[in-house]
N, C-alpha and C. Protein backbone atom coordinates (compact mmCIF):
# COMPACT_ATOMS: atom_id res chain seq x y z
N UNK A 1 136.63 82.40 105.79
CA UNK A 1 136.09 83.75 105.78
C UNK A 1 136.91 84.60 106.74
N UNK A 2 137.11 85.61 106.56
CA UNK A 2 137.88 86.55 107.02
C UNK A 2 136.58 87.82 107.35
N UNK A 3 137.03 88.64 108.98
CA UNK A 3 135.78 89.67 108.97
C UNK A 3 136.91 90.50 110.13
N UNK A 4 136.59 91.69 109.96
CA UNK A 4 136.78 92.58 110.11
C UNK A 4 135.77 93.14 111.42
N UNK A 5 135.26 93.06 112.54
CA UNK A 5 134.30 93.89 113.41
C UNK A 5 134.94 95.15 113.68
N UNK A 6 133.93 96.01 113.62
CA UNK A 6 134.36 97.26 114.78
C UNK A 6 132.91 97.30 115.46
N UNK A 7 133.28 97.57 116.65
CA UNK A 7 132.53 97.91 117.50
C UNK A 7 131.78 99.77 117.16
N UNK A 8 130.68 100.56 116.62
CA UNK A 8 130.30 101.85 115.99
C UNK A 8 129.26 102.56 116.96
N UNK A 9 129.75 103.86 117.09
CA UNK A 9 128.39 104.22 117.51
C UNK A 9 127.13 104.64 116.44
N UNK A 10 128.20 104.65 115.18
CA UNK A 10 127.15 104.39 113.98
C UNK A 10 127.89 104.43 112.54
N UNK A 11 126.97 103.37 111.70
CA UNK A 11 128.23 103.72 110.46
C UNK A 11 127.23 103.63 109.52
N UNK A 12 128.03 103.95 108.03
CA UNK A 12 127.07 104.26 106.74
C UNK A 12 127.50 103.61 105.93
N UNK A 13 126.76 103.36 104.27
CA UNK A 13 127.65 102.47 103.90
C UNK A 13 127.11 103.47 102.00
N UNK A 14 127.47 104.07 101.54
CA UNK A 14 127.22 104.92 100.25
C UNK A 14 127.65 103.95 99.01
N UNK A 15 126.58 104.70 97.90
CA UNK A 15 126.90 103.82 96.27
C UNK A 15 126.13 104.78 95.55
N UNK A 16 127.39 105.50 94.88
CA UNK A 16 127.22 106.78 94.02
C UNK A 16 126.55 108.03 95.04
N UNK A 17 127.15 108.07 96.15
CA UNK A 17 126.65 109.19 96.27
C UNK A 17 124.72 109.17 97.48
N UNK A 18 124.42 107.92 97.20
CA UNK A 18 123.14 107.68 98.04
C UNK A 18 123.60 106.27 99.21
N UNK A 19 122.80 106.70 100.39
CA UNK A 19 122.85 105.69 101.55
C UNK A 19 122.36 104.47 100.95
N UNK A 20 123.17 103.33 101.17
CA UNK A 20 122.33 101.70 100.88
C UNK A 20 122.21 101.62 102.18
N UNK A 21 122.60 101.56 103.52
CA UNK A 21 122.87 100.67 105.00
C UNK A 21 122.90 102.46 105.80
N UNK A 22 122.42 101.75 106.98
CA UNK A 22 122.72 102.89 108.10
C UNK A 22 122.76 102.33 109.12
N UNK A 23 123.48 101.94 110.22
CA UNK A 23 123.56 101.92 111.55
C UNK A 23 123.45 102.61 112.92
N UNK A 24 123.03 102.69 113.66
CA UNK A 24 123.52 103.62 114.87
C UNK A 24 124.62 102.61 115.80
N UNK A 25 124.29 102.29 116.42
CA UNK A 25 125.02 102.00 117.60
C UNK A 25 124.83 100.33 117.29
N UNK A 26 126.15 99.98 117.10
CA UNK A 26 126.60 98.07 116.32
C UNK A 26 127.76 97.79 115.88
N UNK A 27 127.73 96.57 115.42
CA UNK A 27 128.66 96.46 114.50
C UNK A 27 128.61 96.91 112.92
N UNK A 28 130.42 97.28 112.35
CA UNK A 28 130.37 97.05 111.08
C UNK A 28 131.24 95.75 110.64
N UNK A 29 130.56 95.52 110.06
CA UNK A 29 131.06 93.83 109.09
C UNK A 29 132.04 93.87 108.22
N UNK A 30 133.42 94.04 108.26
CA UNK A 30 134.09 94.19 107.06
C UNK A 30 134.25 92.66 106.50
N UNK A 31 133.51 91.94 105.60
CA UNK A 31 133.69 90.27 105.11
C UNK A 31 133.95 90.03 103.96
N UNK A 32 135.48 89.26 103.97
CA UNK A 32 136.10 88.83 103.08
C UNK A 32 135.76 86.88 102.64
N UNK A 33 135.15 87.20 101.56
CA UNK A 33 135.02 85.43 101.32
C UNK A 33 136.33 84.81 100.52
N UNK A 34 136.37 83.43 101.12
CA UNK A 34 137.88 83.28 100.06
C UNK A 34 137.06 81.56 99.21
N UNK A 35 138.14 81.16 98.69
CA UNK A 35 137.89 79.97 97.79
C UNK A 35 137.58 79.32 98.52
N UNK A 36 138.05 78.98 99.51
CA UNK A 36 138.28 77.46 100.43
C UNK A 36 137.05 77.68 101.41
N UNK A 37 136.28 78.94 101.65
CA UNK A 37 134.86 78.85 102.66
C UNK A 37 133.97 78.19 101.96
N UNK A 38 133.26 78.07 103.29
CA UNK A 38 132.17 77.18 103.25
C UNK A 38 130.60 77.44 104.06
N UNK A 39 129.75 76.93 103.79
CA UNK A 39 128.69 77.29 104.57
C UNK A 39 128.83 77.07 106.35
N UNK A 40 129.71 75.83 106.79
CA UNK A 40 130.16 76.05 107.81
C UNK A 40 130.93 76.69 108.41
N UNK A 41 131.68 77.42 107.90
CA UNK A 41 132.25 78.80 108.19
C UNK A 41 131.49 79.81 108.09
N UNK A 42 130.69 79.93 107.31
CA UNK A 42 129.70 80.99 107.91
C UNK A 42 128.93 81.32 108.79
N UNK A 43 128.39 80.00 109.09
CA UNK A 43 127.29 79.52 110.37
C UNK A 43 128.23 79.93 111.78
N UNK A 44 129.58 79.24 111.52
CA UNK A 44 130.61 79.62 113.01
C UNK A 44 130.81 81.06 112.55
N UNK A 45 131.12 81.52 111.53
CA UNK A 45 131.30 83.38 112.11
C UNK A 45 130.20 84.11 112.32
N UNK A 46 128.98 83.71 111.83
CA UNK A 46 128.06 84.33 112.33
C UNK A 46 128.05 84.57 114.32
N UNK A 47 127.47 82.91 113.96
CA UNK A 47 127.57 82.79 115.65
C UNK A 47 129.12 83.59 116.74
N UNK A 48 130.10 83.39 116.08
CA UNK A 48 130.75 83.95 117.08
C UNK A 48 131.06 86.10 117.34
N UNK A 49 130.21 86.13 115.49
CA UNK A 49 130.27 87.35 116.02
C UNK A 49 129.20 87.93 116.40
N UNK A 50 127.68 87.21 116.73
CA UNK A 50 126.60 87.52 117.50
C UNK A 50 126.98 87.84 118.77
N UNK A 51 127.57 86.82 119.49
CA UNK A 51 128.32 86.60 120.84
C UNK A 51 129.47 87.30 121.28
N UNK A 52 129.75 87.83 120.12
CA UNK A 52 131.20 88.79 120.96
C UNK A 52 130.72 89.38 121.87
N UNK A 53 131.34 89.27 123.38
CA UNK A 53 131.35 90.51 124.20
C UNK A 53 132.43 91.24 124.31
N UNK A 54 131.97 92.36 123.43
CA UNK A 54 132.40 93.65 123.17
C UNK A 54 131.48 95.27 123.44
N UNK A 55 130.95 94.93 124.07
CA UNK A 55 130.34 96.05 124.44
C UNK A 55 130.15 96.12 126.14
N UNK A 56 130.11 97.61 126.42
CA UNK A 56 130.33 97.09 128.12
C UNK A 56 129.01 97.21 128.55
N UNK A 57 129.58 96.43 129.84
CA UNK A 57 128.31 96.62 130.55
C UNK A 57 128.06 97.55 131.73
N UNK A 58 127.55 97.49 132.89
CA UNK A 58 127.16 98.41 133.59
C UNK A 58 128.56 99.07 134.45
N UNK A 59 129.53 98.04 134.43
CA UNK A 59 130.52 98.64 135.33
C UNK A 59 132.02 98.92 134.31
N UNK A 60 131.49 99.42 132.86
CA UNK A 60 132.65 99.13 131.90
C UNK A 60 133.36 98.18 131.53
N UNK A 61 132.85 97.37 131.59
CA UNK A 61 133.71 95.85 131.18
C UNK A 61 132.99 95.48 129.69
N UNK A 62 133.51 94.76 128.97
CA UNK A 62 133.45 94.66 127.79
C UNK A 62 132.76 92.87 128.15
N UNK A 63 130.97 93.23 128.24
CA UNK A 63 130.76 91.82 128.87
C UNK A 63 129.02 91.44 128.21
N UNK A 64 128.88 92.11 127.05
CA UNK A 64 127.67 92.25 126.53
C UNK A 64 128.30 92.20 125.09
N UNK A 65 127.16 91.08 124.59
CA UNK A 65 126.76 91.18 123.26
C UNK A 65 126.29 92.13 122.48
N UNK A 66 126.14 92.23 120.87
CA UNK A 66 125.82 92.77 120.20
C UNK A 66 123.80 92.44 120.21
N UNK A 67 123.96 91.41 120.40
CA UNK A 67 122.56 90.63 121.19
C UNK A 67 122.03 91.30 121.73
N UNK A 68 122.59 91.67 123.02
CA UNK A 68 122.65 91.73 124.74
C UNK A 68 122.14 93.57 124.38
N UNK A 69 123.02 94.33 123.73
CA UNK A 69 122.35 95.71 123.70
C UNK A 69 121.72 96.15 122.42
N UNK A 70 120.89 95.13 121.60
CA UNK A 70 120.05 95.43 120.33
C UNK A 70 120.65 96.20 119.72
N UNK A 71 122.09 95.69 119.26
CA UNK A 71 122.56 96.59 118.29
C UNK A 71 122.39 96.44 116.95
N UNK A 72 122.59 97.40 115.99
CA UNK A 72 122.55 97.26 114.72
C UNK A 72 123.55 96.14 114.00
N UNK A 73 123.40 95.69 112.38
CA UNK A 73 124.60 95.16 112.35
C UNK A 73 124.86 96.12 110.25
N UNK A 74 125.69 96.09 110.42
CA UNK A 74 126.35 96.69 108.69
C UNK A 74 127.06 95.68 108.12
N UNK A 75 127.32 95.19 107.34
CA UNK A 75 127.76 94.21 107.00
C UNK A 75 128.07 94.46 105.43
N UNK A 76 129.52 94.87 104.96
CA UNK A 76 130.53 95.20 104.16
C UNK A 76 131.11 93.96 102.65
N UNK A 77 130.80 93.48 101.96
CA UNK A 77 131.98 92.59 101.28
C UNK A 77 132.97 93.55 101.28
N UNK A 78 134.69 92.61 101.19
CA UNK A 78 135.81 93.19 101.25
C UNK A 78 136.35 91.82 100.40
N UNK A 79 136.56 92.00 99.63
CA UNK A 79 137.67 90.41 98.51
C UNK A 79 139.12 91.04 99.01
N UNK A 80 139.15 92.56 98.93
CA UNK A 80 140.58 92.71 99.51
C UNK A 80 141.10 92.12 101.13
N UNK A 81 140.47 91.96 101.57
CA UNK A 81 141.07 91.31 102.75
C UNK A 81 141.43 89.91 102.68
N UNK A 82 141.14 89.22 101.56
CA UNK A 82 142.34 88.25 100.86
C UNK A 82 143.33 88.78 99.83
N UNK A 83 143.75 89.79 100.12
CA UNK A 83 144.87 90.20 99.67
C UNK A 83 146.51 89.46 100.32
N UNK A 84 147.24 89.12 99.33
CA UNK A 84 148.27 88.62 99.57
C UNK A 84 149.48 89.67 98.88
N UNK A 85 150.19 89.94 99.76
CA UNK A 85 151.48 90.85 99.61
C UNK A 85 152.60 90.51 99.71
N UNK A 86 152.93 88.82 99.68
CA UNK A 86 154.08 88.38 99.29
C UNK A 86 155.05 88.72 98.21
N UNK A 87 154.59 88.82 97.40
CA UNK A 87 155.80 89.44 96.21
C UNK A 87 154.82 90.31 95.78
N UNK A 88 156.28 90.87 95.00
CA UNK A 88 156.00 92.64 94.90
C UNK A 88 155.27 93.61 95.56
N UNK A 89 154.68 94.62 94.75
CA UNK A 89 153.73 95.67 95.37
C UNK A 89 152.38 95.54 95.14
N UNK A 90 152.23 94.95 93.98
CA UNK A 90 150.76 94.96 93.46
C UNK A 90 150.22 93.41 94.28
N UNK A 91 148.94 93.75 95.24
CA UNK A 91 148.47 92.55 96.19
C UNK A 91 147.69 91.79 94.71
N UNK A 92 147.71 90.66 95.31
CA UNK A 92 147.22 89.38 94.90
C UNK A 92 146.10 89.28 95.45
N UNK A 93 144.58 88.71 94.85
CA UNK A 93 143.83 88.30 95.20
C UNK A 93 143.13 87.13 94.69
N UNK A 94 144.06 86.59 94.49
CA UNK A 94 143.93 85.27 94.31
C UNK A 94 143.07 83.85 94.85
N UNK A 95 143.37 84.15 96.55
CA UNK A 95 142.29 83.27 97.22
C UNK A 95 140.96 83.80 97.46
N UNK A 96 140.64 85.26 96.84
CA UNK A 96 139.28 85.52 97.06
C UNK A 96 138.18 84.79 96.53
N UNK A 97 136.85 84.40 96.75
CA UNK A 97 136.43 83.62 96.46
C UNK A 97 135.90 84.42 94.93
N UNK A 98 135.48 83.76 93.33
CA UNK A 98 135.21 84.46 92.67
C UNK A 98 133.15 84.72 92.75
N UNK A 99 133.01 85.70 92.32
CA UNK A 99 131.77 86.21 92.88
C UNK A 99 130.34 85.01 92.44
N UNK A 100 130.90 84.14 91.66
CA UNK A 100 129.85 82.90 91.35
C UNK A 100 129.43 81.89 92.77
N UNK A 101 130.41 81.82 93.80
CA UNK A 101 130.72 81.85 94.90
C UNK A 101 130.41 82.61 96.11
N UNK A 102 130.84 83.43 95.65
CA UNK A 102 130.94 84.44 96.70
C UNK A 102 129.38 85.14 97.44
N UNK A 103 128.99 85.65 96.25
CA UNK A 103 127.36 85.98 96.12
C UNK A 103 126.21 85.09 97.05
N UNK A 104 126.71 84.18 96.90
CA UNK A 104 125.15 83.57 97.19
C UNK A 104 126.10 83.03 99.25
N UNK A 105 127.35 82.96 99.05
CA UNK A 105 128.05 82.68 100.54
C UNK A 105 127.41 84.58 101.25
N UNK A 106 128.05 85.24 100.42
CA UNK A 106 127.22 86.53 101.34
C UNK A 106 126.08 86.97 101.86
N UNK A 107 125.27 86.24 100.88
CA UNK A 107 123.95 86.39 101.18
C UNK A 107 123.17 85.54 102.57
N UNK A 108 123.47 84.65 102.12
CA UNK A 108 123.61 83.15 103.18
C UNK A 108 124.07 83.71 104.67
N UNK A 109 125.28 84.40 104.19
CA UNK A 109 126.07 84.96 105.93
C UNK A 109 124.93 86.19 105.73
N UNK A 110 124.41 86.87 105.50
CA UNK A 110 123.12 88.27 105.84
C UNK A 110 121.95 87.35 106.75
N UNK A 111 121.39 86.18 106.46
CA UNK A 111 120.75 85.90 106.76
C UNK A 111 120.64 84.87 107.83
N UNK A 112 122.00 84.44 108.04
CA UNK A 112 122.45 83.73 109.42
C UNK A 112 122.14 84.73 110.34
N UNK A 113 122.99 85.63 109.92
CA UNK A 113 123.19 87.09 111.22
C UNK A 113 121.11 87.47 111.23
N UNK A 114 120.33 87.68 110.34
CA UNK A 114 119.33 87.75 110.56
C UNK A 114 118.27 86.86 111.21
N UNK A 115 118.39 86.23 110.95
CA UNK A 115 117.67 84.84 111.58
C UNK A 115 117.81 84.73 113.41
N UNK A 116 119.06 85.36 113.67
CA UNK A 116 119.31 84.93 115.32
C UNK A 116 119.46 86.55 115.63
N UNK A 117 120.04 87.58 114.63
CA UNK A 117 119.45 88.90 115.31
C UNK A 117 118.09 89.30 115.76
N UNK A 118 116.71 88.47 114.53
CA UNK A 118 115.97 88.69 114.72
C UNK A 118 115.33 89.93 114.06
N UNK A 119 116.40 90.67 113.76
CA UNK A 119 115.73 92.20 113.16
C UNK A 119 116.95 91.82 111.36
N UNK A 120 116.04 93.25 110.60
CA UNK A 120 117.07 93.19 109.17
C UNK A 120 118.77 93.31 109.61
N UNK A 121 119.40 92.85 108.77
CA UNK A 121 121.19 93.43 108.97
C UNK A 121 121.01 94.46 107.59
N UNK A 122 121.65 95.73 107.54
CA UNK A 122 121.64 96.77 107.10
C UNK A 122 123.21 95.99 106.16
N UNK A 123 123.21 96.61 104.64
CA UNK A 123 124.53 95.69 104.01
C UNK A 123 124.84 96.65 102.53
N UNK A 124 125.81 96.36 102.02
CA UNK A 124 126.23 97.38 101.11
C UNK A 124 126.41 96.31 99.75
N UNK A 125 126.29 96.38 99.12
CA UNK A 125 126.14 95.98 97.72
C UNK A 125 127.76 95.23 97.02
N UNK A 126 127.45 93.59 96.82
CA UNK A 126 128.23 93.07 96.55
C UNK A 126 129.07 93.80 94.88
N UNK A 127 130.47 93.69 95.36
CA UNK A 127 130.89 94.20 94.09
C UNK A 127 131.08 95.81 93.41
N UNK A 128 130.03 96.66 94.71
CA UNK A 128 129.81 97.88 94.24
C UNK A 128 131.27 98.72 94.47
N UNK A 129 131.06 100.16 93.98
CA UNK A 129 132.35 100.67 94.62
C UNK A 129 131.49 101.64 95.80
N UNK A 130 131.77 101.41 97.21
CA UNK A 130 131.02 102.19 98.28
C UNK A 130 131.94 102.71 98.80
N UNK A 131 131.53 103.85 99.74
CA UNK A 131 132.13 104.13 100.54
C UNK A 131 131.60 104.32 101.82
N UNK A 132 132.06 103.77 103.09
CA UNK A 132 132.03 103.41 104.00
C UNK A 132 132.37 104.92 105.08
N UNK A 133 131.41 104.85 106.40
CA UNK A 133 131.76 105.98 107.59
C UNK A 133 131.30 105.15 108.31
N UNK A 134 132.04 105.65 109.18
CA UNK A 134 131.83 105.32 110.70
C UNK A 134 132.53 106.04 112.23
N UNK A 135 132.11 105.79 112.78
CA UNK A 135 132.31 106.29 114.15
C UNK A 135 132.73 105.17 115.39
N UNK A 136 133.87 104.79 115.35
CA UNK A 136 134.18 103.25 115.58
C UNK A 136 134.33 103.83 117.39
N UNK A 137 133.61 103.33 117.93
CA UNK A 137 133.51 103.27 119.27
C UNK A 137 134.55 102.52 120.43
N UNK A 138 135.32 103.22 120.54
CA UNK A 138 136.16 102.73 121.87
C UNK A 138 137.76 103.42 121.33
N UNK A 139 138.38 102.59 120.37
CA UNK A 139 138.34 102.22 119.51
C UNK A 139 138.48 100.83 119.84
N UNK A 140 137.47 99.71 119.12
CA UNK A 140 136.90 97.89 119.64
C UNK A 140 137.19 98.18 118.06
N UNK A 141 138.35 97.39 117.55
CA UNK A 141 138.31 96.50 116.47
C UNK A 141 138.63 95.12 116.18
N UNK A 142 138.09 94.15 116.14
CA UNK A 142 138.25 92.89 116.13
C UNK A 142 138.58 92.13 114.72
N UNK A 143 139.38 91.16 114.31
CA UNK A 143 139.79 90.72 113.26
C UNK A 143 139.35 88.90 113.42
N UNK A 144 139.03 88.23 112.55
CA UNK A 144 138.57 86.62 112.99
C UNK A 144 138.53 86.37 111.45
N UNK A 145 139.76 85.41 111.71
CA UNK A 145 139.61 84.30 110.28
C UNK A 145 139.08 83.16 110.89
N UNK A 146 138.14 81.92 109.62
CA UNK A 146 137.50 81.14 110.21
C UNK A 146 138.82 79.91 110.05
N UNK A 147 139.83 79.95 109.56
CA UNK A 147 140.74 79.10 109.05
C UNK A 147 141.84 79.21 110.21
N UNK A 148 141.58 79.91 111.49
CA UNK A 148 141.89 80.17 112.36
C UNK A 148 141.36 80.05 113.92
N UNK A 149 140.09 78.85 113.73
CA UNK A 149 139.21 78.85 115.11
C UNK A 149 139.82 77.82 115.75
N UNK A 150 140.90 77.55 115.81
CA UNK A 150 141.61 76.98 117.34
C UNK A 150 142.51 77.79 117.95
């Protein structure tokens, strides 16, 4: 799994024109599922992006959770972020996972992040065409493949 954080002081997530998700002050989830994830990759990106300290704390240090200051969470599918741009121009998405897959891994990751947030995760519609705002705070953008945790 591939994810995308930004750190927001608030973001939106639109489909046709009406709000699905709203955030104030959290993360947004940009999550890419590929072929090769697994439910244990979800469980570890959940957890490690509960725990990011990325938000500061009293003396500006970037030393608080998303936990730690009850933030919101938004949470995005992106298949393009298994995009491969090795040959030619037109990206490949090839290792994205196909949505028979994918679907029920997204859902699964909504409800990891819910279960230990404790409150709903706010989320935008698998497959839809949305469009996304935000107000990315700092600017804190963080990138974490799970095919990458050493």
């Amino acid at each position: 799994m591939k994810a995308v954080i930004q750190r927001v002081g608030e973001a939106s997530v639109s489909i046709a024109g009406k709000v699905k998700g709203k955030i104030d002050s959290g993360l947004l989830i940009l999550l890419g599922i590929g072929d090769e994830d697994n439910k244990e990759d979800a469980l570890w990106l959940s957890n490690k992006i509960l725990n990011l300290r990325i938000f500061s704390d009293q003396e500006g240090k970037m030393n608080r959770s998303v936990l730690d200051v009850e933030g919101g969470i938004l949470v995005i599918s992106q298949f393009t972020l298994h995009a491969s741009t090795k040959k030619g121009n037109r990206p490949s998405f090839i290792a994205a996972a196909a949505p028979e897959k994918a679907i029920p891994m997204y859902e699964n990751f909504l409800s990891l992040l819910e279960e230990q947030l404790g409150s709903p995760v706010e989320s935008g519609e698998f497959g839809a065409m949305m469009d996304v705002s935000l107000v990315n705070s700092g600017p804190v953008t963080i990138i974490i493949d799970t095919k990458n945790k050493v």
